[in-house]
Protein backbone atom coordinates (compact mmCIF):
# COMPACT_ATOMS: atom_id res chain seq x y z
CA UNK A 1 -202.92 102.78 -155.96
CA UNK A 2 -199.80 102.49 -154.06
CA UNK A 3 -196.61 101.76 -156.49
CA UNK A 4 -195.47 98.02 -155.52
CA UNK A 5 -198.84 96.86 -153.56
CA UNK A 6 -201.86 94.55 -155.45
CA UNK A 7 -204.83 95.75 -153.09
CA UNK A 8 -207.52 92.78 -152.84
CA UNK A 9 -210.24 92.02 -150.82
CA UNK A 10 -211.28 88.63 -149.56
CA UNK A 11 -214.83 86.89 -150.72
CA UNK A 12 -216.10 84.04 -148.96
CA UNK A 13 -219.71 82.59 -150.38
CA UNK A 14 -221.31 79.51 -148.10
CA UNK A 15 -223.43 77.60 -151.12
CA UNK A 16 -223.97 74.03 -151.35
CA UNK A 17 -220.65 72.75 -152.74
CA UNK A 18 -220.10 76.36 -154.13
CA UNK A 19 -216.99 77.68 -152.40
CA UNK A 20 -215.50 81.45 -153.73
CA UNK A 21 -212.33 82.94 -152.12
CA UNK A 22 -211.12 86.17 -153.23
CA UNK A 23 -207.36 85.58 -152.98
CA UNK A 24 -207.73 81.67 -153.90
CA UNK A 25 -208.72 80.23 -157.30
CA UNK A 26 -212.78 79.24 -156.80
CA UNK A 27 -213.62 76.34 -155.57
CA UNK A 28 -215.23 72.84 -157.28
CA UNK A 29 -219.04 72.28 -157.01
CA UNK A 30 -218.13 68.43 -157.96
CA UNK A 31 -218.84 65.93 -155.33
CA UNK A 32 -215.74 64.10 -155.24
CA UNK A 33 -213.83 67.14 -153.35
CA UNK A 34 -214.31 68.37 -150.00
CA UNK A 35 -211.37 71.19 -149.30
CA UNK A 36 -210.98 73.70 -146.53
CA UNK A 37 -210.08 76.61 -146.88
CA UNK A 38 -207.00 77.43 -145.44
CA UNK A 39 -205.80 81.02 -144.43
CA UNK A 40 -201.97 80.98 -143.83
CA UNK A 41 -201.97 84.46 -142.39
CA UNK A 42 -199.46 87.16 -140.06
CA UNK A 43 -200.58 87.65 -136.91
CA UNK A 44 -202.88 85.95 -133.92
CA UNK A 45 -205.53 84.63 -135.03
CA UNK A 46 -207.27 85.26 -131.45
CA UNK A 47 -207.24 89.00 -132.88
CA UNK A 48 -210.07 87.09 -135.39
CA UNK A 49 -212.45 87.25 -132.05
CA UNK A 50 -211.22 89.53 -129.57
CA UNK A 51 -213.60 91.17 -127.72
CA UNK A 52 -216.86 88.65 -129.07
CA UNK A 53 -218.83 86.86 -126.21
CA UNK A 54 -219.48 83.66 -127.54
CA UNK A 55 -221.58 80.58 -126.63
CA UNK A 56 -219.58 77.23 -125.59
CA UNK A 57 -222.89 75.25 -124.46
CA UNK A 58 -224.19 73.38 -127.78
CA UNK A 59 -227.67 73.09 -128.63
CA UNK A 60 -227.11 69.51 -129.75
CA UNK A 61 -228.67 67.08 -127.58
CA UNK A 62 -229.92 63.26 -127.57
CA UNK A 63 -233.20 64.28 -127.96
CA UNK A 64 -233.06 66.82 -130.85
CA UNK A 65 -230.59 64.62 -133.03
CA UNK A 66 -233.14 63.99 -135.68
CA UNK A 67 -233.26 67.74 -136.51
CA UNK A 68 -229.58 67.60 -137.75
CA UNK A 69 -229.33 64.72 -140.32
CA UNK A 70 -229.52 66.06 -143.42
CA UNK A 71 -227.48 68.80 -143.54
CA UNK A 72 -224.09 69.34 -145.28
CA UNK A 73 -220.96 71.30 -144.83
CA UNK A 74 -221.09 75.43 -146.44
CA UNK A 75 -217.73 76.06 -144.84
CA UNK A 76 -214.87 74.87 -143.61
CA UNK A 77 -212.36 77.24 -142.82
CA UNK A 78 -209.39 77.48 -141.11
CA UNK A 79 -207.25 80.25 -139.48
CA UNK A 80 -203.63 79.93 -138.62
CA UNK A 81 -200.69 82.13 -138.03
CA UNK A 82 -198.02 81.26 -140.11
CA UNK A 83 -197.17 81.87 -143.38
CA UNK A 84 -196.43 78.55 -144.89
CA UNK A 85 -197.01 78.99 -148.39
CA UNK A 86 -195.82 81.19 -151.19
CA UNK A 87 -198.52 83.43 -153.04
CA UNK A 88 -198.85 82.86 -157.18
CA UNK A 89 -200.03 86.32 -157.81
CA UNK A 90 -197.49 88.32 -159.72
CA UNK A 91 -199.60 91.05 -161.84
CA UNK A 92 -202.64 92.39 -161.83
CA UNK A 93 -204.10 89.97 -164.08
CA UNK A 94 -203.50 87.36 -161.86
CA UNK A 95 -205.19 88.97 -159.15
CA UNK A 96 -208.43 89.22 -161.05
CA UNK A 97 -208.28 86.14 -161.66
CA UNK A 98 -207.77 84.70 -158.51
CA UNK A 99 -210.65 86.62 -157.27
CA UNK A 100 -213.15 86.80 -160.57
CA UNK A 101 -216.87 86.10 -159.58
CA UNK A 102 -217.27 85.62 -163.12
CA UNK A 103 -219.46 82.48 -164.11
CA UNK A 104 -217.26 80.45 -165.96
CA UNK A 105 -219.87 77.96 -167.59
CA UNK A 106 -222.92 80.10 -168.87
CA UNK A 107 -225.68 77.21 -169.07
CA UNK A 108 -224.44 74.39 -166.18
CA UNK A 109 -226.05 74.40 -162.74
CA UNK A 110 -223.70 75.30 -159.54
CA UNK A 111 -224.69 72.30 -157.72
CA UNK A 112 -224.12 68.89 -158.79
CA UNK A 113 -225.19 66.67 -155.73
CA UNK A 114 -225.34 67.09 -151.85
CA UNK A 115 -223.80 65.11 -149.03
CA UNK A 116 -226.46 64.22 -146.25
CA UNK A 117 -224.57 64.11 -142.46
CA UNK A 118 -226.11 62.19 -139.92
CA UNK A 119 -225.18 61.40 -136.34
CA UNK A 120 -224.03 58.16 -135.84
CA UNK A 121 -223.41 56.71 -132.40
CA UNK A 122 -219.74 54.71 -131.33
CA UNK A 123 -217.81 54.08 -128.85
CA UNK A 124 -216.29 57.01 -128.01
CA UNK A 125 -219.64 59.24 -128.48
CA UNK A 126 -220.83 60.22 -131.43
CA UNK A 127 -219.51 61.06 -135.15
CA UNK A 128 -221.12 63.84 -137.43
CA UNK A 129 -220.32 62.33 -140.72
CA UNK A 130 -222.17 61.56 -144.64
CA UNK A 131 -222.29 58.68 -146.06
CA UNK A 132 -223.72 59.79 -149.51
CA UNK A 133 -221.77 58.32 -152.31
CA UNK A 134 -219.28 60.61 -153.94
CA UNK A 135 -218.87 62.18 -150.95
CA UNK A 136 -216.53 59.51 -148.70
CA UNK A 137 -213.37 61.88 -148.37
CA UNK A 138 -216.10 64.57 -146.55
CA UNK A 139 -214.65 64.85 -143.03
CA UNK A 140 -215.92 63.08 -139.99
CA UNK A 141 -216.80 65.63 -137.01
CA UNK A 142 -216.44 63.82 -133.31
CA UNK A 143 -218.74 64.43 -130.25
CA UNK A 144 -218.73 63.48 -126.98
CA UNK A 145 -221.58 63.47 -124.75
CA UNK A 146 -221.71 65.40 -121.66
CA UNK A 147 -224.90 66.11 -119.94
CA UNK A 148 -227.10 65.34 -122.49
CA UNK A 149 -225.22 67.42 -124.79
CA UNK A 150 -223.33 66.61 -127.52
CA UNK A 151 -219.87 68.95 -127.72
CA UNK A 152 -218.22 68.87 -131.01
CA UNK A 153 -214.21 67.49 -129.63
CA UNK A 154 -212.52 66.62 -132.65
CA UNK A 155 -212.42 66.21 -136.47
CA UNK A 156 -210.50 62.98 -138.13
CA UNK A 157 -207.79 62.77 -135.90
CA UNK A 158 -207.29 66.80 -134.66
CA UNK A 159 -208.53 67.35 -131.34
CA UNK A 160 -211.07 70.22 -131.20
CA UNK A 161 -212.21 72.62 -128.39
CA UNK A 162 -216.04 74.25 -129.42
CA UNK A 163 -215.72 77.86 -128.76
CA UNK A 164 -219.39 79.23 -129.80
CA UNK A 165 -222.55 77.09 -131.31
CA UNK A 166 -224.63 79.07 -133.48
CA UNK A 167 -228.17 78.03 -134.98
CA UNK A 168 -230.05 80.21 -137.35
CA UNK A 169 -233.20 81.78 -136.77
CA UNK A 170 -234.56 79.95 -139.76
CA UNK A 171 -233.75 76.53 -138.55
CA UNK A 172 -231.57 75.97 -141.63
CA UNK A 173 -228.08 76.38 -140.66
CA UNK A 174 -225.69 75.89 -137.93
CA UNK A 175 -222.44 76.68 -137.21
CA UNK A 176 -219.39 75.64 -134.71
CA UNK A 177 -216.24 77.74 -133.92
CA UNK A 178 -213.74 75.94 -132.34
CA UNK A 179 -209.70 75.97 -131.87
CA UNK A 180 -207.00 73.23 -132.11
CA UNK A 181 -203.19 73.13 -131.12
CA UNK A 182 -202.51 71.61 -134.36
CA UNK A 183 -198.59 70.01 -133.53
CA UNK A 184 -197.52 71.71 -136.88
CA UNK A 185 -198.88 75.12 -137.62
CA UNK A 186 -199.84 75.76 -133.78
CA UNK A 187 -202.83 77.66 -132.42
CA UNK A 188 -205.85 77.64 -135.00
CA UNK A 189 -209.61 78.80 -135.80
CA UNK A 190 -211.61 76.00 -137.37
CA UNK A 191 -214.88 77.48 -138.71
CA UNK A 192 -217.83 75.24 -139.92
CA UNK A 193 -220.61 76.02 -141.03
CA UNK A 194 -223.98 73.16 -142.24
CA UNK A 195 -227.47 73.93 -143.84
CA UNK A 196 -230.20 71.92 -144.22
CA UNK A 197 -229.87 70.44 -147.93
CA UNK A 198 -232.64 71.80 -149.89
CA UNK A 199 -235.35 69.63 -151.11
CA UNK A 200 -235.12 71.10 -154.78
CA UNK A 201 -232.40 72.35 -156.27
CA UNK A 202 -232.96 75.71 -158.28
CA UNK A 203 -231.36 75.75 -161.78
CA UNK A 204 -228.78 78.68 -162.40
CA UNK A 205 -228.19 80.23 -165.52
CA UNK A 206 -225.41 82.62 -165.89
CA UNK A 207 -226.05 85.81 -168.06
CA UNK A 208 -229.30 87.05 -167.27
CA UNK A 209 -228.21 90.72 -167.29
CA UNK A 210 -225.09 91.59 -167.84
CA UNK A 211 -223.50 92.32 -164.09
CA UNK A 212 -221.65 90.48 -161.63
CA UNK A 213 -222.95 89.43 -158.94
CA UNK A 214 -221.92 87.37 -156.28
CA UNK A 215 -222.58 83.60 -157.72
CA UNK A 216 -221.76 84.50 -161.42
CA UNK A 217 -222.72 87.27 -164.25
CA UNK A 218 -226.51 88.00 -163.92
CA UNK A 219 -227.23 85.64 -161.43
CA UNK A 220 -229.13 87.86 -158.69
CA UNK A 221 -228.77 86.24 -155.15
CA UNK A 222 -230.17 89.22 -152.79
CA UNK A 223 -231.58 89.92 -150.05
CA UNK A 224 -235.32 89.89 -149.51
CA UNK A 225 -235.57 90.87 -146.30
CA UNK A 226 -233.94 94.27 -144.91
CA UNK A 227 -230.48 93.98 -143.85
CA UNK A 228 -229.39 95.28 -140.53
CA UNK A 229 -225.54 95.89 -140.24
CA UNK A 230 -223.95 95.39 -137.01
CA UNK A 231 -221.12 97.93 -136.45
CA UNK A 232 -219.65 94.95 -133.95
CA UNK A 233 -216.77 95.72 -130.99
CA UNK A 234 -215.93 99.23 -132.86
CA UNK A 235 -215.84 101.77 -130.94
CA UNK A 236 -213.45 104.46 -132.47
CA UNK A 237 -215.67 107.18 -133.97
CA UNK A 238 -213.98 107.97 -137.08
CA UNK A 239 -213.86 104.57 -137.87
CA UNK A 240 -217.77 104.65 -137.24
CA UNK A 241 -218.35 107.35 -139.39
CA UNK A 242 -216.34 106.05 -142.25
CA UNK A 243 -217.86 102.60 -142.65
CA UNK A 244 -221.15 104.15 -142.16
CA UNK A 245 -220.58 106.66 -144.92
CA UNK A 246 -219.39 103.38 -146.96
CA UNK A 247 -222.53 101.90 -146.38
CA UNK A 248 -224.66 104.69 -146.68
CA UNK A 249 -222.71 105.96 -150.56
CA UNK A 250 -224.79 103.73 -151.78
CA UNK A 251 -228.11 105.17 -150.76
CA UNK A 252 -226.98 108.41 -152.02
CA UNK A 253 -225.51 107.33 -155.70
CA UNK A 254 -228.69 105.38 -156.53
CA UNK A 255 -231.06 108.28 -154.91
CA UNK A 256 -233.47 106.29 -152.58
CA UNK A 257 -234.94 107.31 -149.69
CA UNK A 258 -232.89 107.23 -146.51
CA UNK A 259 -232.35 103.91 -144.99
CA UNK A 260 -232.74 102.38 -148.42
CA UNK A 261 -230.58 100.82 -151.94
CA UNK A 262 -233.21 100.85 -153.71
CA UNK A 263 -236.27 98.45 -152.75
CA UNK A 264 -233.80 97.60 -150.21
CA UNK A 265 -234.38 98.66 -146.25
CA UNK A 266 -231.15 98.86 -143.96
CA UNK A 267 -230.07 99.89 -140.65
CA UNK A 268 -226.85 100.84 -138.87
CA UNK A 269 -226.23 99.71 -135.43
CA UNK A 270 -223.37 99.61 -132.91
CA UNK A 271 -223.27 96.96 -130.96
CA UNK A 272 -220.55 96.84 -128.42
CA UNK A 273 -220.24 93.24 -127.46
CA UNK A 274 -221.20 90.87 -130.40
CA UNK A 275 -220.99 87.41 -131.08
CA UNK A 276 -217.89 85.68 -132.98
CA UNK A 277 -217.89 86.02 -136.63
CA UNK A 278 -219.14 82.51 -136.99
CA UNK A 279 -222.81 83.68 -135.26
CA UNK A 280 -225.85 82.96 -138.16
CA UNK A 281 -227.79 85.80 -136.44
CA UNK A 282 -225.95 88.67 -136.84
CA UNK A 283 -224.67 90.75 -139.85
CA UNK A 284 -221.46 92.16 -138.09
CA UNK A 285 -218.85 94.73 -139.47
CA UNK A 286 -215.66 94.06 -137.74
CA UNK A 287 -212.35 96.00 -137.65
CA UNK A 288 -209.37 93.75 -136.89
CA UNK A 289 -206.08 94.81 -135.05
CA UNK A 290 -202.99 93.04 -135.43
CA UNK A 291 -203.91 90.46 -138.75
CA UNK A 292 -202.88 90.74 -141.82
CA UNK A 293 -204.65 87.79 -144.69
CA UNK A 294 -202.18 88.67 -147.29
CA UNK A 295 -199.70 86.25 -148.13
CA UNK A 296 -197.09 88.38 -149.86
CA UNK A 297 -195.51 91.79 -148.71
CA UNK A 298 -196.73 93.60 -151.93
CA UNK A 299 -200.19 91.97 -151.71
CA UNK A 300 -202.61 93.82 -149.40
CA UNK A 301 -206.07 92.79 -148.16
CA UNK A 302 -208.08 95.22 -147.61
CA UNK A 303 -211.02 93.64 -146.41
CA UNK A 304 -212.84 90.15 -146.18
CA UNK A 305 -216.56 89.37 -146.78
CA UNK A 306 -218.26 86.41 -145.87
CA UNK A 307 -222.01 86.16 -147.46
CA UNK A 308 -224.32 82.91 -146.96
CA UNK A 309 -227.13 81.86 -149.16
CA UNK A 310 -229.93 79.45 -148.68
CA UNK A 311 -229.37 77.23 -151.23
CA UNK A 312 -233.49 76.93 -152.71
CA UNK A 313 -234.00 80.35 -152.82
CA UNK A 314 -230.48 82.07 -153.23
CA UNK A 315 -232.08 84.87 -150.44
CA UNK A 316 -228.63 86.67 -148.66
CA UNK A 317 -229.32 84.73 -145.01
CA UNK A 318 -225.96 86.34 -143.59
CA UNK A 319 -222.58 88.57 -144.08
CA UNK A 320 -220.18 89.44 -141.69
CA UNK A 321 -217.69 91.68 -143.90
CA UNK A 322 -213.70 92.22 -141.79
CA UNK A 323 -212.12 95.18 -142.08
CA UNK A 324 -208.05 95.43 -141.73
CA UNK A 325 -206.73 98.49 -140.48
CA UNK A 326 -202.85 97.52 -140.79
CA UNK A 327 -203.66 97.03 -144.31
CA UNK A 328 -205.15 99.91 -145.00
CA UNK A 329 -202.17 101.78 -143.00
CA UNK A 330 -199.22 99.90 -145.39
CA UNK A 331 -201.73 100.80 -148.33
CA UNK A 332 -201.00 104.49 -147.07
CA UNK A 333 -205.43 105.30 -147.67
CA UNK A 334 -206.55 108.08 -145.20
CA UNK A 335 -209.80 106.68 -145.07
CA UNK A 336 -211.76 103.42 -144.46
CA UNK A 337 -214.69 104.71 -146.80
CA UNK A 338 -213.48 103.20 -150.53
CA UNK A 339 -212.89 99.72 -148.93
CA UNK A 340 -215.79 100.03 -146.77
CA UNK A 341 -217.92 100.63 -150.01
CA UNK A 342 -216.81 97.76 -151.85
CA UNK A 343 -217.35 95.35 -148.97
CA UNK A 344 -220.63 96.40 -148.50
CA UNK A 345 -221.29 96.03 -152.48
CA UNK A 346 -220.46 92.35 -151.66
CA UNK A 347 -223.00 92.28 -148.59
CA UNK A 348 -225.30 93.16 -151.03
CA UNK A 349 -224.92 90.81 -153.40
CA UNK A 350 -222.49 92.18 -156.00
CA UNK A 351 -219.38 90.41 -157.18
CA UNK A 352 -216.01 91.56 -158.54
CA UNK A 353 -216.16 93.73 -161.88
CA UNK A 354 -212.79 92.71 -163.65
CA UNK A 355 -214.41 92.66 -167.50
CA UNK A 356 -211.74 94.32 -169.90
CA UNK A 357 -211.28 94.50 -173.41
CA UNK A 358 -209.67 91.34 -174.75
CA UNK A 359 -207.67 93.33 -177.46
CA UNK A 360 -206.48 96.64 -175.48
CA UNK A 361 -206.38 94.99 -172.06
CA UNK A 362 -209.23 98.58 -170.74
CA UNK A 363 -211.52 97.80 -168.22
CA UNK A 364 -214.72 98.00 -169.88
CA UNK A 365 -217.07 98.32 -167.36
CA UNK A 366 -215.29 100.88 -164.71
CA UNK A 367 -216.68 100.03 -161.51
CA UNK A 368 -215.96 100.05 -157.05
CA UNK A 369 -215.86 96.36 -157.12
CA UNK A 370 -212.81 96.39 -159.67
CA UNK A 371 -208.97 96.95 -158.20
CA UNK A 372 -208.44 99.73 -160.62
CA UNK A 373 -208.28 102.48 -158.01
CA UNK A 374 -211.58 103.76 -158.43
CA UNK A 375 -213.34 104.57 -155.23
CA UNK A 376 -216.32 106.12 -155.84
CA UNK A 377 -219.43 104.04 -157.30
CA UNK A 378 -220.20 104.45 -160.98
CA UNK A 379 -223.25 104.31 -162.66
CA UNK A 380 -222.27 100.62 -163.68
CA UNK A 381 -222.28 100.24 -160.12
CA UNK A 382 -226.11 101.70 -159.43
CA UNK A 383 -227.44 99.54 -162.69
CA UNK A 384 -226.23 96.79 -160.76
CA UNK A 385 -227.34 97.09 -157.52
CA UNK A 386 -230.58 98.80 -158.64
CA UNK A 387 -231.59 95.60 -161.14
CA UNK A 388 -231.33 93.60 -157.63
CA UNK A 389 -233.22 96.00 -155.64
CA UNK A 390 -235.06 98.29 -158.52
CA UNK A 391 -236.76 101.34 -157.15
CA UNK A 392 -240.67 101.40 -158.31
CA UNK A 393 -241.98 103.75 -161.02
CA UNK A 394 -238.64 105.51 -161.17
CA UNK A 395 -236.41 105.55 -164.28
CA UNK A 396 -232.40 105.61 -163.52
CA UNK A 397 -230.33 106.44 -165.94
């Protein structure tokens, strides 16, 4: 580790109510709440989709309007380019906890209620908003009609311009990207992201083996289906070849068969032109030029994952994991590989390993998805990821 820098990454999960950001203390599953999250960042946030080919035309229409009530917001996120706030992480123990994916209540549930949205008509078009009780300070999303189609133009009073509609292949999420001129902090992204509310609610218990995963200690969200990583708009080689060697380190360590973590089938892909980072249909590795998401000069991000669940089954439905290479330069690493590794630990399902000894202050269980320098994965690391995706009739370690 570089003397004078606190390395990080960034972890964003979309669950009902459930909002984690590495970087930001974790969100409140309570219903009475309904906060974005707010990047105050260096740089242009256009850098965010450079080179993406997204969709402007929504899929929303007068006649499909039914199939959207009933949903509720899994992110709201915004990306801006000025620094308006000061950081509260001083030491390293305030970094882990700022980013912990520890469960902090062993026997509660995550989710405590939903909020239905519904389209309801008005003068001016159309608003996208709940009216669930507990859930009135949820914000109202504003459409227009034009041509049948309702465009997303606004939400409470900041003017919006849609930028790429997105509808999963499941039918259980959608997302909008747009941008506002917002008259105080200037040119921003405005993610948002809605899934269908779940007819039953699946009851979470915390400590069910002892590793962290990405919605608490033992609770194993995963994939069950294989995942196909995107290497999306990257087109330097090296770069290539490092994040693939990231991905692929974990193959290796837990000996399964090429192409596989375990039980778990993946691919590789470049793809030269790929949707914005919002898209529910794609599970996209991006390097970004020219944005920084730290907040301090002696904090540096590394890298920022974004992982959605369906909320009845906890199945992995999409990542899209962001990659900063003028971090990784004022970090003064050679190689992409260690951070690549730990971001893909997170697109599998594995949360941040921060566990130390409450009397000597030593990490207990040493670990890539801890920010104690260690960038190789441990056999913590393959117990982990192996009780998601255990290999049949084989005994590790």
């Amino acid at each position: 580790m570089q003397p004078g820098l606190k390395f990080s990454c960034r972890l964003l999960l979309f669950f009902p109510l459930l909002l984690i950001a590495c970087g930001s203390p974790k969100g409140d599953s309570r219903k009475s709440k309904a906060k974005a999250t707010v990047y105050f960042l260096k740089g242009d946030p256009k850098e965010m989709i450079r080179g993406t080919s997204p969709d402007p035309e929504s899929f929303i229409t007068l006649d499909n309007l039914q199939q959207w009530q009933g949903f509720g917001i899994r992110e709201f996120e915004m990306y801006r380019s000025k620094n308006l706030t000061q950081s509260e992480v001083n030491s390293q123990a305030d970094l882990e906890a700022a980013n912990s994916t520890s469960a902090p209540n062993q026997d509660e549930d995550k989710v405590s209620g939903f909020e239905d949205y519904q389209f309801v008509k008005t003068e001016t078009g159309y608003d996208y908003r709940t009216n669930t009780s507990g859930f009135e300070k949820f914000p109202v999303f504003h459409f227009s009609l034009r041509n049948n189609r309702l465009e997303l133009t606004g939400v409470r009073d900041l003017p919006l311009q849609a930028i790429h509609y997105s509808y999963a292949a499941n039918g259980r999420s959608l997302s909008i990207l747009a941008s506002a001129q917002d008259p105080e902090y200037g040119w921003e992204l405005i993610a948002i992201t809605f899934s269908r509310n779940p007819k039953s609610i699946p009851r979470i218990f915390a400590g069910v083996t002892p590793y962290e995963y990405l919605l608490g200690t033992g609770i194993e969200a995963k994939w069950n289906k294989p995942a196909n990583f995107l290497l999306c708009g990257i087109s330097d080689p090296k770069v290539q070849t490092d994040i693939r060697a990231g991905i692929d380190a974990w193959s290796l360590a837990t000996k399964s068969a090429p192409g596989s973590i375990g039980s778990l089938r993946y691919q590789i892909t470049v793809a030269e032109v790929a949707k914005p980072f919002t898209d529910l249909n794609q599970n996209c590795i991006t390097y970004v030029q020219n944005y920084r998401f730290e907040k301090q000069e002696e904090y540096v991000e590394l890298g920022h994952t974004k992982v959605l669940f369906d909320p009845e089954t906890l199945d992995i439905l999409d990542t899209h994991v962001f990659l900063f290479p003028d971090a990784v330069r004022r970090a003064a690493q050679s190689s992409l590989i260690p951070t690549a590794t730990h971001e893909i630990g997170h697109a599998l399902g594995l949360g941040h390993e921060f566990r130390r000894d409450p009397k000597t202050g030593v990490i207990l269980y040493p670990s890539v998805m801890g920010y104690d320098g260690i960038e190789t994965i441990t056999r913590w690391d393959i117990k982990a990821v192996l009780s998601l995706y255990p290999i049949e009739n084989k005994v590790v370690f």
